[in-house]
N, C-alpha and C. Protein backbone atom coordinates (compact mmCIF):
# COMPACT_ATOMS: atom_id res chain seq x y z
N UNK A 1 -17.92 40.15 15.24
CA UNK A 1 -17.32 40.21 16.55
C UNK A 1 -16.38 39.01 16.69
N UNK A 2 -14.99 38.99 17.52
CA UNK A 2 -14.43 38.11 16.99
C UNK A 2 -14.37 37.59 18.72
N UNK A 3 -13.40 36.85 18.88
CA UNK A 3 -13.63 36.16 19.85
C UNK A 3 -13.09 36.96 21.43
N UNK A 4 -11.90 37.51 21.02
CA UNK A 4 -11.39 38.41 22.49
C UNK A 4 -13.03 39.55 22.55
N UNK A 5 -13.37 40.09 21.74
CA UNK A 5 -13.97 41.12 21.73
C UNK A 5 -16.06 40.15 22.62
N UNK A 6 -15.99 39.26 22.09
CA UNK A 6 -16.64 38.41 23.11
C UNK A 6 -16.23 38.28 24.57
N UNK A 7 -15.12 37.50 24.41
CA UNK A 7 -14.89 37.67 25.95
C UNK A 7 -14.80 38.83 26.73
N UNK A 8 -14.42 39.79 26.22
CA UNK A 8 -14.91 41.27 26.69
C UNK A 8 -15.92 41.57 27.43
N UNK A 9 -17.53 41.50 26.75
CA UNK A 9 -18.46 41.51 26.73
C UNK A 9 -19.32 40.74 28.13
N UNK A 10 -18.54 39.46 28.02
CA UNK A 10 -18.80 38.42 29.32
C UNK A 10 -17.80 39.30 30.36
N UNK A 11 -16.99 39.58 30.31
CA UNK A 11 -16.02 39.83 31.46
C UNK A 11 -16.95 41.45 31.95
N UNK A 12 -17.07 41.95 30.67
CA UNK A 12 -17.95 43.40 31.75
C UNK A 12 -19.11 43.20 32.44
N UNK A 13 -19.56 42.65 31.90
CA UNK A 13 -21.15 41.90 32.48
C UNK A 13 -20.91 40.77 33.75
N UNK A 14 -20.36 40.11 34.04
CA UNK A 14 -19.64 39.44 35.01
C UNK A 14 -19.20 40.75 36.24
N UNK A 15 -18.59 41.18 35.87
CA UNK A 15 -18.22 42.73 36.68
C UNK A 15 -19.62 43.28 37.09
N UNK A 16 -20.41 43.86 36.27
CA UNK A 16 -21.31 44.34 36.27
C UNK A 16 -22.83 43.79 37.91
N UNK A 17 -22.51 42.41 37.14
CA UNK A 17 -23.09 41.55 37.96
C UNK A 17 -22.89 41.60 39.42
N UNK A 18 -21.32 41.56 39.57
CA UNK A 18 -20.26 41.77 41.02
C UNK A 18 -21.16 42.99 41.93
N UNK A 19 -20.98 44.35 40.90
CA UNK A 19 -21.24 45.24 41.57
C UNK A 19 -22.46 45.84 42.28
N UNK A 20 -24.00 44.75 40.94
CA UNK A 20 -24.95 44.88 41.22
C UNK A 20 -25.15 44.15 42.46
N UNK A 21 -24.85 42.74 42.99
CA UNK A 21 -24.89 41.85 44.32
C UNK A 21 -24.11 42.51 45.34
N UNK A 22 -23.00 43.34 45.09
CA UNK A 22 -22.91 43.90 46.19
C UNK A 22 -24.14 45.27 46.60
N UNK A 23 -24.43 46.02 45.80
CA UNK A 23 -25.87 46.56 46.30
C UNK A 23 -26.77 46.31 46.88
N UNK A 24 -27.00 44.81 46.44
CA UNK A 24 -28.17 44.14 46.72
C UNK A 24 -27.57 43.22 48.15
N UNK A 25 -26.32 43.27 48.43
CA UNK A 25 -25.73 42.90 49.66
C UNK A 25 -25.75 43.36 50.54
N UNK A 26 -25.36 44.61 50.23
CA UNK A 26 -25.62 45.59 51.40
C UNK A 26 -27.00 46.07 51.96
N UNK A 27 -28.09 46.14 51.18
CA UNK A 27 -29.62 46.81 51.16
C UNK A 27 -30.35 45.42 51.95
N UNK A 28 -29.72 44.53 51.76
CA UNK A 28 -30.38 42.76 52.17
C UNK A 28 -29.69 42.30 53.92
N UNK A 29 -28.38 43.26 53.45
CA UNK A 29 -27.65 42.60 54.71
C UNK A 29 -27.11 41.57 54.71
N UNK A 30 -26.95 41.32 53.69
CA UNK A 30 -26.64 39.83 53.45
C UNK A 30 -24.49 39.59 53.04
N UNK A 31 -24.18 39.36 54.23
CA UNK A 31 -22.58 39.52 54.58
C UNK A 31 -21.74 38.85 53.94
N UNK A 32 -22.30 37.79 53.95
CA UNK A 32 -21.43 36.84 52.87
C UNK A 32 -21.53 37.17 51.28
N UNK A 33 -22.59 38.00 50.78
CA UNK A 33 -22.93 37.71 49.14
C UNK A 33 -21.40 39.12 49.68
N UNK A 34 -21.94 40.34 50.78
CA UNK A 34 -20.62 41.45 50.58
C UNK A 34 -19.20 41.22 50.71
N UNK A 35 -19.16 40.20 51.05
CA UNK A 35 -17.39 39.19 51.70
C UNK A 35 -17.35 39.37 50.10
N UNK A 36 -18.18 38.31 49.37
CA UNK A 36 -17.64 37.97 47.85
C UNK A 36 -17.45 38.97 46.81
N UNK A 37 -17.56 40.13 47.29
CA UNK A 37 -17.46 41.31 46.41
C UNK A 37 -15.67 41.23 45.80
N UNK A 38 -14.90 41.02 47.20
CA UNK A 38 -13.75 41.56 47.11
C UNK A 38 -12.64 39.95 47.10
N UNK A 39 -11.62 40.10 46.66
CA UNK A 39 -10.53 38.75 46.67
C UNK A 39 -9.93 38.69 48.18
N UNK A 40 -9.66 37.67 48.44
CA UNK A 40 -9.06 37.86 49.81
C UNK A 40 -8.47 38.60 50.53
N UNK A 41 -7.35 39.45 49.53
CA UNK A 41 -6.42 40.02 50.00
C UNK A 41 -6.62 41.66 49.42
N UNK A 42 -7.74 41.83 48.99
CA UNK A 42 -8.50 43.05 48.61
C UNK A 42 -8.57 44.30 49.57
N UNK A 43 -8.47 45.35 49.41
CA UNK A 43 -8.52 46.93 50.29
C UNK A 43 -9.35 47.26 49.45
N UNK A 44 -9.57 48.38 50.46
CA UNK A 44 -10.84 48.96 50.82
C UNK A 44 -10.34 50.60 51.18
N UNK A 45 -10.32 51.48 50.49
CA UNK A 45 -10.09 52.94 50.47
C UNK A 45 -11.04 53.94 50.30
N UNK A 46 -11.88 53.91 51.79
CA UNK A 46 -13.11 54.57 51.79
C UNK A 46 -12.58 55.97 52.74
N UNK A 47 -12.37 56.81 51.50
CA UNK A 47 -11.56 58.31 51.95
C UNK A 47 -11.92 59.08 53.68
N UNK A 48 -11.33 59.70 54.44
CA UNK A 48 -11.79 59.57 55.75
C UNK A 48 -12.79 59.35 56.44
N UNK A 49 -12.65 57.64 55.92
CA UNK A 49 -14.07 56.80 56.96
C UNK A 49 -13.57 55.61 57.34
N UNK A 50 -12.72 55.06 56.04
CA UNK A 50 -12.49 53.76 56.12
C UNK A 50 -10.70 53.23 55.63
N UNK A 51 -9.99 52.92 56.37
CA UNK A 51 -8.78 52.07 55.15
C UNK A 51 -8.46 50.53 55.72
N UNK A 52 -8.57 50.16 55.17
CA UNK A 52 -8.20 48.51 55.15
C UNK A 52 -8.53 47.87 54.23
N UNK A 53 -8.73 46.36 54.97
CA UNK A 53 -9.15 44.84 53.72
C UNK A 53 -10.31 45.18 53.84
N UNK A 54 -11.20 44.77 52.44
CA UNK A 54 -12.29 44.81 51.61
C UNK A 54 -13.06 44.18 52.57
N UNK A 55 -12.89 43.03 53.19
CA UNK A 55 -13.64 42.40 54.73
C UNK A 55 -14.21 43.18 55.62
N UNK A 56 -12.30 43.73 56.21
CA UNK A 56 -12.89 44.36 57.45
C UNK A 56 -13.79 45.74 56.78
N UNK A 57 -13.95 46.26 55.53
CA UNK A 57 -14.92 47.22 55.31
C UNK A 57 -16.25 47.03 55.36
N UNK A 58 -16.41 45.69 55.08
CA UNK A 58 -17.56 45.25 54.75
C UNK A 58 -18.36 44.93 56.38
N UNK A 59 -17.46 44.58 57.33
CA UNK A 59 -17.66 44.59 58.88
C UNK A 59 -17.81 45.77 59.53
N UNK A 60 -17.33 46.81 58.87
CA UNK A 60 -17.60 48.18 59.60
C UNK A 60 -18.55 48.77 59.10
N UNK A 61 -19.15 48.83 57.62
CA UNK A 61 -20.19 48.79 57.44
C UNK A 61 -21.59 48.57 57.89
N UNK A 62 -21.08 47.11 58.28
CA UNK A 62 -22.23 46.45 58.97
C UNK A 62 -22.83 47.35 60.08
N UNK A 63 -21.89 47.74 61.09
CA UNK A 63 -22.42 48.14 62.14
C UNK A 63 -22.83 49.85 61.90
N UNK A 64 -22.10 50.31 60.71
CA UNK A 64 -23.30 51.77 60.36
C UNK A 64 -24.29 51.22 59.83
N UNK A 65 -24.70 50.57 59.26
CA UNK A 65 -25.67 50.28 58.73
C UNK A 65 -27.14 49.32 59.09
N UNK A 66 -26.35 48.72 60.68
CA UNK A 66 -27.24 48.14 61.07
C UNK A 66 -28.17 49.21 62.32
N UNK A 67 -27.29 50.47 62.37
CA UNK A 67 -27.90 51.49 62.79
C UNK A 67 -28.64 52.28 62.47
N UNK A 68 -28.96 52.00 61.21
CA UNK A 68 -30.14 53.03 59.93
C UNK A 68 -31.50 51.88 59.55
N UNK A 69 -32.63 52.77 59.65
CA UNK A 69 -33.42 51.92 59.03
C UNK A 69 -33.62 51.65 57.93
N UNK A 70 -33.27 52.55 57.02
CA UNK A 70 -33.63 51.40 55.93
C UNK A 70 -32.23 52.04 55.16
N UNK A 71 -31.85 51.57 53.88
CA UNK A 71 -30.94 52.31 52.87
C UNK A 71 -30.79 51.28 51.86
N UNK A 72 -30.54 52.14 50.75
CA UNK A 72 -30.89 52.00 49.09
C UNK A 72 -29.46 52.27 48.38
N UNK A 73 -28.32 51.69 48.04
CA UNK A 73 -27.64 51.59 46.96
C UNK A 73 -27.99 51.31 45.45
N UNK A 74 -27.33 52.10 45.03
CA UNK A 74 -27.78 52.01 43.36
C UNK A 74 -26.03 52.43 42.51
N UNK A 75 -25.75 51.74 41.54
CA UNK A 75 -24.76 52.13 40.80
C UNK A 75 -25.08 52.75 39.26
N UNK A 76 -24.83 53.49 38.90
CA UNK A 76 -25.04 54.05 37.50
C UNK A 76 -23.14 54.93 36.69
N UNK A 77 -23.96 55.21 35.15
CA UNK A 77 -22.53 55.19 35.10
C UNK A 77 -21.34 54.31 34.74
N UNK A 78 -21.36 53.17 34.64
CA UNK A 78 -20.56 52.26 34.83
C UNK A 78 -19.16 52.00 33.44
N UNK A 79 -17.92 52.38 33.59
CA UNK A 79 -17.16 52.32 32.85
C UNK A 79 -16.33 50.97 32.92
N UNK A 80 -15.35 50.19 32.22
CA UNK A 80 -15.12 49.17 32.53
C UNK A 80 -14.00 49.31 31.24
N UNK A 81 -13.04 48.95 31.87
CA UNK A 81 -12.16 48.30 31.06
C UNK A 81 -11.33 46.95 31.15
N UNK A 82 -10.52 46.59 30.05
CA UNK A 82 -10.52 44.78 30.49
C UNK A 82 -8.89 44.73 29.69
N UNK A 83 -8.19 44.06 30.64
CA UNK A 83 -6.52 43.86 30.17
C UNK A 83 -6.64 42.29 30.37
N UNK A 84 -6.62 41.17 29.71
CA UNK A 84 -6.51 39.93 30.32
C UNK A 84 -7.48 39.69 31.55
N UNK A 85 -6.46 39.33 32.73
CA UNK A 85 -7.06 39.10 33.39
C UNK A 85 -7.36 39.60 34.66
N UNK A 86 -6.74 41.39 34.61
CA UNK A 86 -6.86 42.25 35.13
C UNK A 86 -8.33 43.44 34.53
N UNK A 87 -8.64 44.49 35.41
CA UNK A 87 -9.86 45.13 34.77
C UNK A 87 -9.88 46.14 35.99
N UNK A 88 -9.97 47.22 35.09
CA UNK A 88 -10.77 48.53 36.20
C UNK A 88 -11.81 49.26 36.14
N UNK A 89 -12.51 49.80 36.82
CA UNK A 89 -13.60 50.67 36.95
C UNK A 89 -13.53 51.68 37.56
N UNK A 90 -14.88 52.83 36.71
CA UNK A 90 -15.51 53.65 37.69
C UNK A 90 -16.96 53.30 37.72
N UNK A 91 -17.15 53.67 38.80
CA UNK A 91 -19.14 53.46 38.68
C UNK A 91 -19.47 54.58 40.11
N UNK A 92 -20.39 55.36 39.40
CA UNK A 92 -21.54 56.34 40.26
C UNK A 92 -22.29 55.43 41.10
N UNK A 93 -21.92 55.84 42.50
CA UNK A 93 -23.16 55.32 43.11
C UNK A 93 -23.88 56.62 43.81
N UNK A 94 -25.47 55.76 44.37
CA UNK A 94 -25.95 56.90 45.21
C UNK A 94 -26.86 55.91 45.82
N UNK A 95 -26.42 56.39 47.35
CA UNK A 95 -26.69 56.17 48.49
C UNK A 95 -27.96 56.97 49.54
N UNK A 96 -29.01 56.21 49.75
CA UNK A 96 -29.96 56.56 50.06
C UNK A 96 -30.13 56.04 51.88
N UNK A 97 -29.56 56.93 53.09
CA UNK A 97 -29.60 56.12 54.48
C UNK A 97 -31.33 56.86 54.95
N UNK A 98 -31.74 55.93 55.72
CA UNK A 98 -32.52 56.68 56.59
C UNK A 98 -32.06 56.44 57.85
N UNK A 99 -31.86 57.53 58.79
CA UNK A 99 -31.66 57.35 60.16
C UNK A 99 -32.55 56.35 61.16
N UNK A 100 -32.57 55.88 62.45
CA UNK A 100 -33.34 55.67 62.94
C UNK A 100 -33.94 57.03 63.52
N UNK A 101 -35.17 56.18 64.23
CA UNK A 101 -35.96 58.21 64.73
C UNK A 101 -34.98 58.33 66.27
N UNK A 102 -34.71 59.67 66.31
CA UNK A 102 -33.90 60.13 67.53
C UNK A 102 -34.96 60.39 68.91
N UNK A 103 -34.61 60.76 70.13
CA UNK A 103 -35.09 60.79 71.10
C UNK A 103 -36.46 61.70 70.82
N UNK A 104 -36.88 63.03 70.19
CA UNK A 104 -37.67 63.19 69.46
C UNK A 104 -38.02 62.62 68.75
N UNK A 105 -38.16 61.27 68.17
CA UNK A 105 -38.61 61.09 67.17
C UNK A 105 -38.68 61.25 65.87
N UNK A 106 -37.72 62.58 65.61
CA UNK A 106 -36.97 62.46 64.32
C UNK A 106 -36.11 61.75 63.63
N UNK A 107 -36.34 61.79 61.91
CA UNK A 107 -35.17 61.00 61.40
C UNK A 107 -34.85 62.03 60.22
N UNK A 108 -33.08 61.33 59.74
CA UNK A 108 -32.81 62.49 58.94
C UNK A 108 -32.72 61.17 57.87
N UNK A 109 -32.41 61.84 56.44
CA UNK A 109 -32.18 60.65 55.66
C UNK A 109 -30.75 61.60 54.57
N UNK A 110 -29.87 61.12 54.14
CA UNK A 110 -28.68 60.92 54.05
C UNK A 110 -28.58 60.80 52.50
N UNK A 111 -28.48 61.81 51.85
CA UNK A 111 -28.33 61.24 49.89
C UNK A 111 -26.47 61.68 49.82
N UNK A 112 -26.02 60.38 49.71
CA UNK A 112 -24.15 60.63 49.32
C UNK A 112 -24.12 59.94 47.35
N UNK A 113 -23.73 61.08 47.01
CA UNK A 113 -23.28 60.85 45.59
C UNK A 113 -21.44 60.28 45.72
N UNK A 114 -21.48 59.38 45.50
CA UNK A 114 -19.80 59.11 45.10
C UNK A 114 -19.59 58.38 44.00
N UNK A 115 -18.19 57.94 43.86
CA UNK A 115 -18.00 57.35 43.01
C UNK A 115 -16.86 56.37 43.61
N UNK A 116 -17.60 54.81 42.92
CA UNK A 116 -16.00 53.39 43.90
C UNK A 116 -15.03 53.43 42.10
N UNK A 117 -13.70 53.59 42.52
CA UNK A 117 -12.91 53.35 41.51
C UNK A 117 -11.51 51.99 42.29
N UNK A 118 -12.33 50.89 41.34
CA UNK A 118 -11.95 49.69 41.36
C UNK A 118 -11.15 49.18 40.46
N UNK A 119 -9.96 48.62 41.05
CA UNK A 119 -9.55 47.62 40.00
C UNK A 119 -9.78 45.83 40.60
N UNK A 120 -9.55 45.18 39.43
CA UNK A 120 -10.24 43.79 39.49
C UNK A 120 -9.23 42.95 39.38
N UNK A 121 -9.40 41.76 39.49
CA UNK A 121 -8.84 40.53 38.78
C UNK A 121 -9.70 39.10 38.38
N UNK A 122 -9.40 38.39 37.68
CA UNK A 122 -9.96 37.13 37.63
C UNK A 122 -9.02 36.09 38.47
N UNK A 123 -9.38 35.63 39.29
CA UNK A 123 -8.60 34.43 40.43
C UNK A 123 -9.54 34.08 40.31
N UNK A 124 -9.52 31.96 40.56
CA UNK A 124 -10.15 31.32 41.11
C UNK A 124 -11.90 31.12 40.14
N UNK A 125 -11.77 31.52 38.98
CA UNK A 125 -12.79 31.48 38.17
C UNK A 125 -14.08 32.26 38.45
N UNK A 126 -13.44 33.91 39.01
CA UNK A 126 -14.19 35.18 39.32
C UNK A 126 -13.69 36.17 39.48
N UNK A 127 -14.63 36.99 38.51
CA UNK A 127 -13.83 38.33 38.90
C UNK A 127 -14.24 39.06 40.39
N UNK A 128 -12.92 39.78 40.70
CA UNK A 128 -13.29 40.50 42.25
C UNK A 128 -12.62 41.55 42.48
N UNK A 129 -12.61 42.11 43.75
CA UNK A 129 -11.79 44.06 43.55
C UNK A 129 -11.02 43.58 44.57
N UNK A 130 -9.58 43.90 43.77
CA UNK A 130 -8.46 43.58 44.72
C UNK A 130 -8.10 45.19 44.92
N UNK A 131 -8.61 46.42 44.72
CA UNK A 131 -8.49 47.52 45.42
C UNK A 131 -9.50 48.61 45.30
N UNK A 132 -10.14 49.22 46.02
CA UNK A 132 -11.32 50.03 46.14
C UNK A 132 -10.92 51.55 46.59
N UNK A 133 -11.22 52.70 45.96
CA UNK A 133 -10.90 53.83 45.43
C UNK A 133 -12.31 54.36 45.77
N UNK A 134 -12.62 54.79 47.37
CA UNK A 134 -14.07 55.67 47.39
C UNK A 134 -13.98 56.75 47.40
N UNK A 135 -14.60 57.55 46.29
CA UNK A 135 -14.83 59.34 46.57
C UNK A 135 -16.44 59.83 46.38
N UNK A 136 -16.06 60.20 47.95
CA UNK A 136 -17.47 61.24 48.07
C UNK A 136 -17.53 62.21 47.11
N UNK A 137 -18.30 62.54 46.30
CA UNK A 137 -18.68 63.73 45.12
C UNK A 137 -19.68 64.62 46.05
N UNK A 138 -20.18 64.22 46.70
CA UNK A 138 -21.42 65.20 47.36
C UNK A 138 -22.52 64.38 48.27
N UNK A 139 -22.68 64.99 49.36
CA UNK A 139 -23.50 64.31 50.13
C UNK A 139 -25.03 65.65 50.66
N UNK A 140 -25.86 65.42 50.90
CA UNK A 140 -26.92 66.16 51.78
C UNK A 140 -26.87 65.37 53.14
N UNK A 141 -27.84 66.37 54.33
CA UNK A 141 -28.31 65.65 54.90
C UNK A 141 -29.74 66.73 55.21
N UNK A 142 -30.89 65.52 55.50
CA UNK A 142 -31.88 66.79 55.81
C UNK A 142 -33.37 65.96 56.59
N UNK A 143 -34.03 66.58 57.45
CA UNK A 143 -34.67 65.55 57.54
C UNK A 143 -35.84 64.83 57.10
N UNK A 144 -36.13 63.77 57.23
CA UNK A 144 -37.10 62.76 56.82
C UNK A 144 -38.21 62.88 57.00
N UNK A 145 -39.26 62.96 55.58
CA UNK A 145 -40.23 63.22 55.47
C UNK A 145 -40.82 61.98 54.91
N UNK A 146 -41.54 61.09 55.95
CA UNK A 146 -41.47 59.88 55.63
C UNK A 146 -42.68 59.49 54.45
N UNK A 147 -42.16 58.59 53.43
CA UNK A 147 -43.81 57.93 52.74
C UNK A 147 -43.95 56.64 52.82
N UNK A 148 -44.56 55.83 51.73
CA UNK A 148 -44.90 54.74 51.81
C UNK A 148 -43.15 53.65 51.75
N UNK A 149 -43.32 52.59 52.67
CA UNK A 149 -42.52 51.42 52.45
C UNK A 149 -43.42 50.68 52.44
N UNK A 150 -42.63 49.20 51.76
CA UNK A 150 -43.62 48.58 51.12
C UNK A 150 -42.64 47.00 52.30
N UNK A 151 -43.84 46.23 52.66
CA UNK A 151 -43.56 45.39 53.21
C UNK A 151 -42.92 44.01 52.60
N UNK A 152 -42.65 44.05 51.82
CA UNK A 152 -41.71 43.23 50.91
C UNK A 152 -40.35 43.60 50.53
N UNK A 153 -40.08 44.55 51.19
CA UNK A 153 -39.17 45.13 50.79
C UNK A 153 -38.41 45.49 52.71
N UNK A 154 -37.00 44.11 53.11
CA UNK A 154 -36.66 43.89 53.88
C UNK A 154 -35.29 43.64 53.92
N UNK A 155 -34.80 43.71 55.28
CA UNK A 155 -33.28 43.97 55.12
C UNK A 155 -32.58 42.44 55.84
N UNK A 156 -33.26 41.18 55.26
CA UNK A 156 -32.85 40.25 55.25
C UNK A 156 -33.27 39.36 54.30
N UNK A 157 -33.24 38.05 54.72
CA UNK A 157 -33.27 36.78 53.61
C UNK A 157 -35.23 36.67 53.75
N UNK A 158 -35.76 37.64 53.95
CA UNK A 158 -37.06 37.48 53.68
C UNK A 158 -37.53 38.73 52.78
N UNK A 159 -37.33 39.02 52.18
CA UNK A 159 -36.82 40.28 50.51
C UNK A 159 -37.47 39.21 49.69
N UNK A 160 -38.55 39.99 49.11
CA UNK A 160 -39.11 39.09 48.01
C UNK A 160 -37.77 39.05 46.94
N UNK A 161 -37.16 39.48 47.43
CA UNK A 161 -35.95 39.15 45.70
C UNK A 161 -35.35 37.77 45.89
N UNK A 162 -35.05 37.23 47.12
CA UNK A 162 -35.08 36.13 47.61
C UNK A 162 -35.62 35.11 47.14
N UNK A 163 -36.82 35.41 47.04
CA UNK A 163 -37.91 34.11 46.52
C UNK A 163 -37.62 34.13 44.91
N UNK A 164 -37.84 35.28 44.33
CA UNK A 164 -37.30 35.62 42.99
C UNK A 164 -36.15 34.90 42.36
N UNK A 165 -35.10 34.84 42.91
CA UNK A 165 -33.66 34.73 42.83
C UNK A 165 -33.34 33.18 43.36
N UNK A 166 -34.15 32.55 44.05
CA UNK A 166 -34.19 31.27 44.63
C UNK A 166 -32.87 31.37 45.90
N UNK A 167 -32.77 32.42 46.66
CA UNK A 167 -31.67 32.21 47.40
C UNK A 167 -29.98 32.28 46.80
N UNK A 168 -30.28 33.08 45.61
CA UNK A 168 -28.85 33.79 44.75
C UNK A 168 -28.31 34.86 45.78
């Protein structure tokens, strides 16, 4: 392996990393690790839901999401390619919302298959998505048949991953 083909390797995994903390940003709530997803001047092309800066997505988010009780991001899939100091992606995600319970007392819970197609850059000694490409592939909705949650498992800075991670 020679040496570009190394740096490769670090640069997808670095990426990789990006995309996994933003999961774990969003599921935690945690606004600032989702600010750092994107470069300053980064968009956000979340097909009729969302268009703007990577920020203000991450702010409108907030407030769907601070309306659901619980929800689960996961990325799979993950393609990556690397030009210098440019780089793009696709990556599968799937999105797990639970509603809150409605005036009955029902909740529905929400499975969206999409896919974010990102391109990157390295600024500032990190890579980040200076443009975001969301397509819904398929969504359900149906309602919630609730089971076990586990009390360690919270949508702030008290997430045993927290203690794990030392505040990463």
């Amino acid at each position: 392996m020679n040496d570009k083909q190394l740096q490769e390797l670090i640069d997808k995994q670095a990426i990789r990393e990006v995309l996994s903390r933003y999961c774990r940003a969003l599921d935690r709530m945690d606004k600032n690790m989702a600010y750092a997803v994107w470069h300053e001047q980064g968009t956000a092309h979340y097909l009729d839901l969302y268009e703007g800066s990577g920020r203000g997505f991450v702010d409108w988010v907030w407030e769907a999401h601070a309306a659901m009780e619980r929800h689960s991001h996961q990325i799979n899939n993950l393609l990556i390619t690397i030009n210098g100091d440019k780089a793009q992606s696709e990556a599968y995600v799937t999105v797990a919302l639970w509603t809150c319970k409605d005036q009955q007392g029902q909740q529905q819970e929400i499975i969206a298959r999409s896919r974010y197609l990102d391109q990157w850059s390295y600024q500032q000694g990190r890579w980040a998505i200076d443009q975001r490409t969301h397509v819904l592939d398929m969504q359900t909705t149906h309602p919630l048949i609730r089971g076990e949650v586990n009390n360690q498992s919270t949508r702030d800075r008290n997430d045993a991953s927290y203690q794990l991670f030392q505040d990463n």
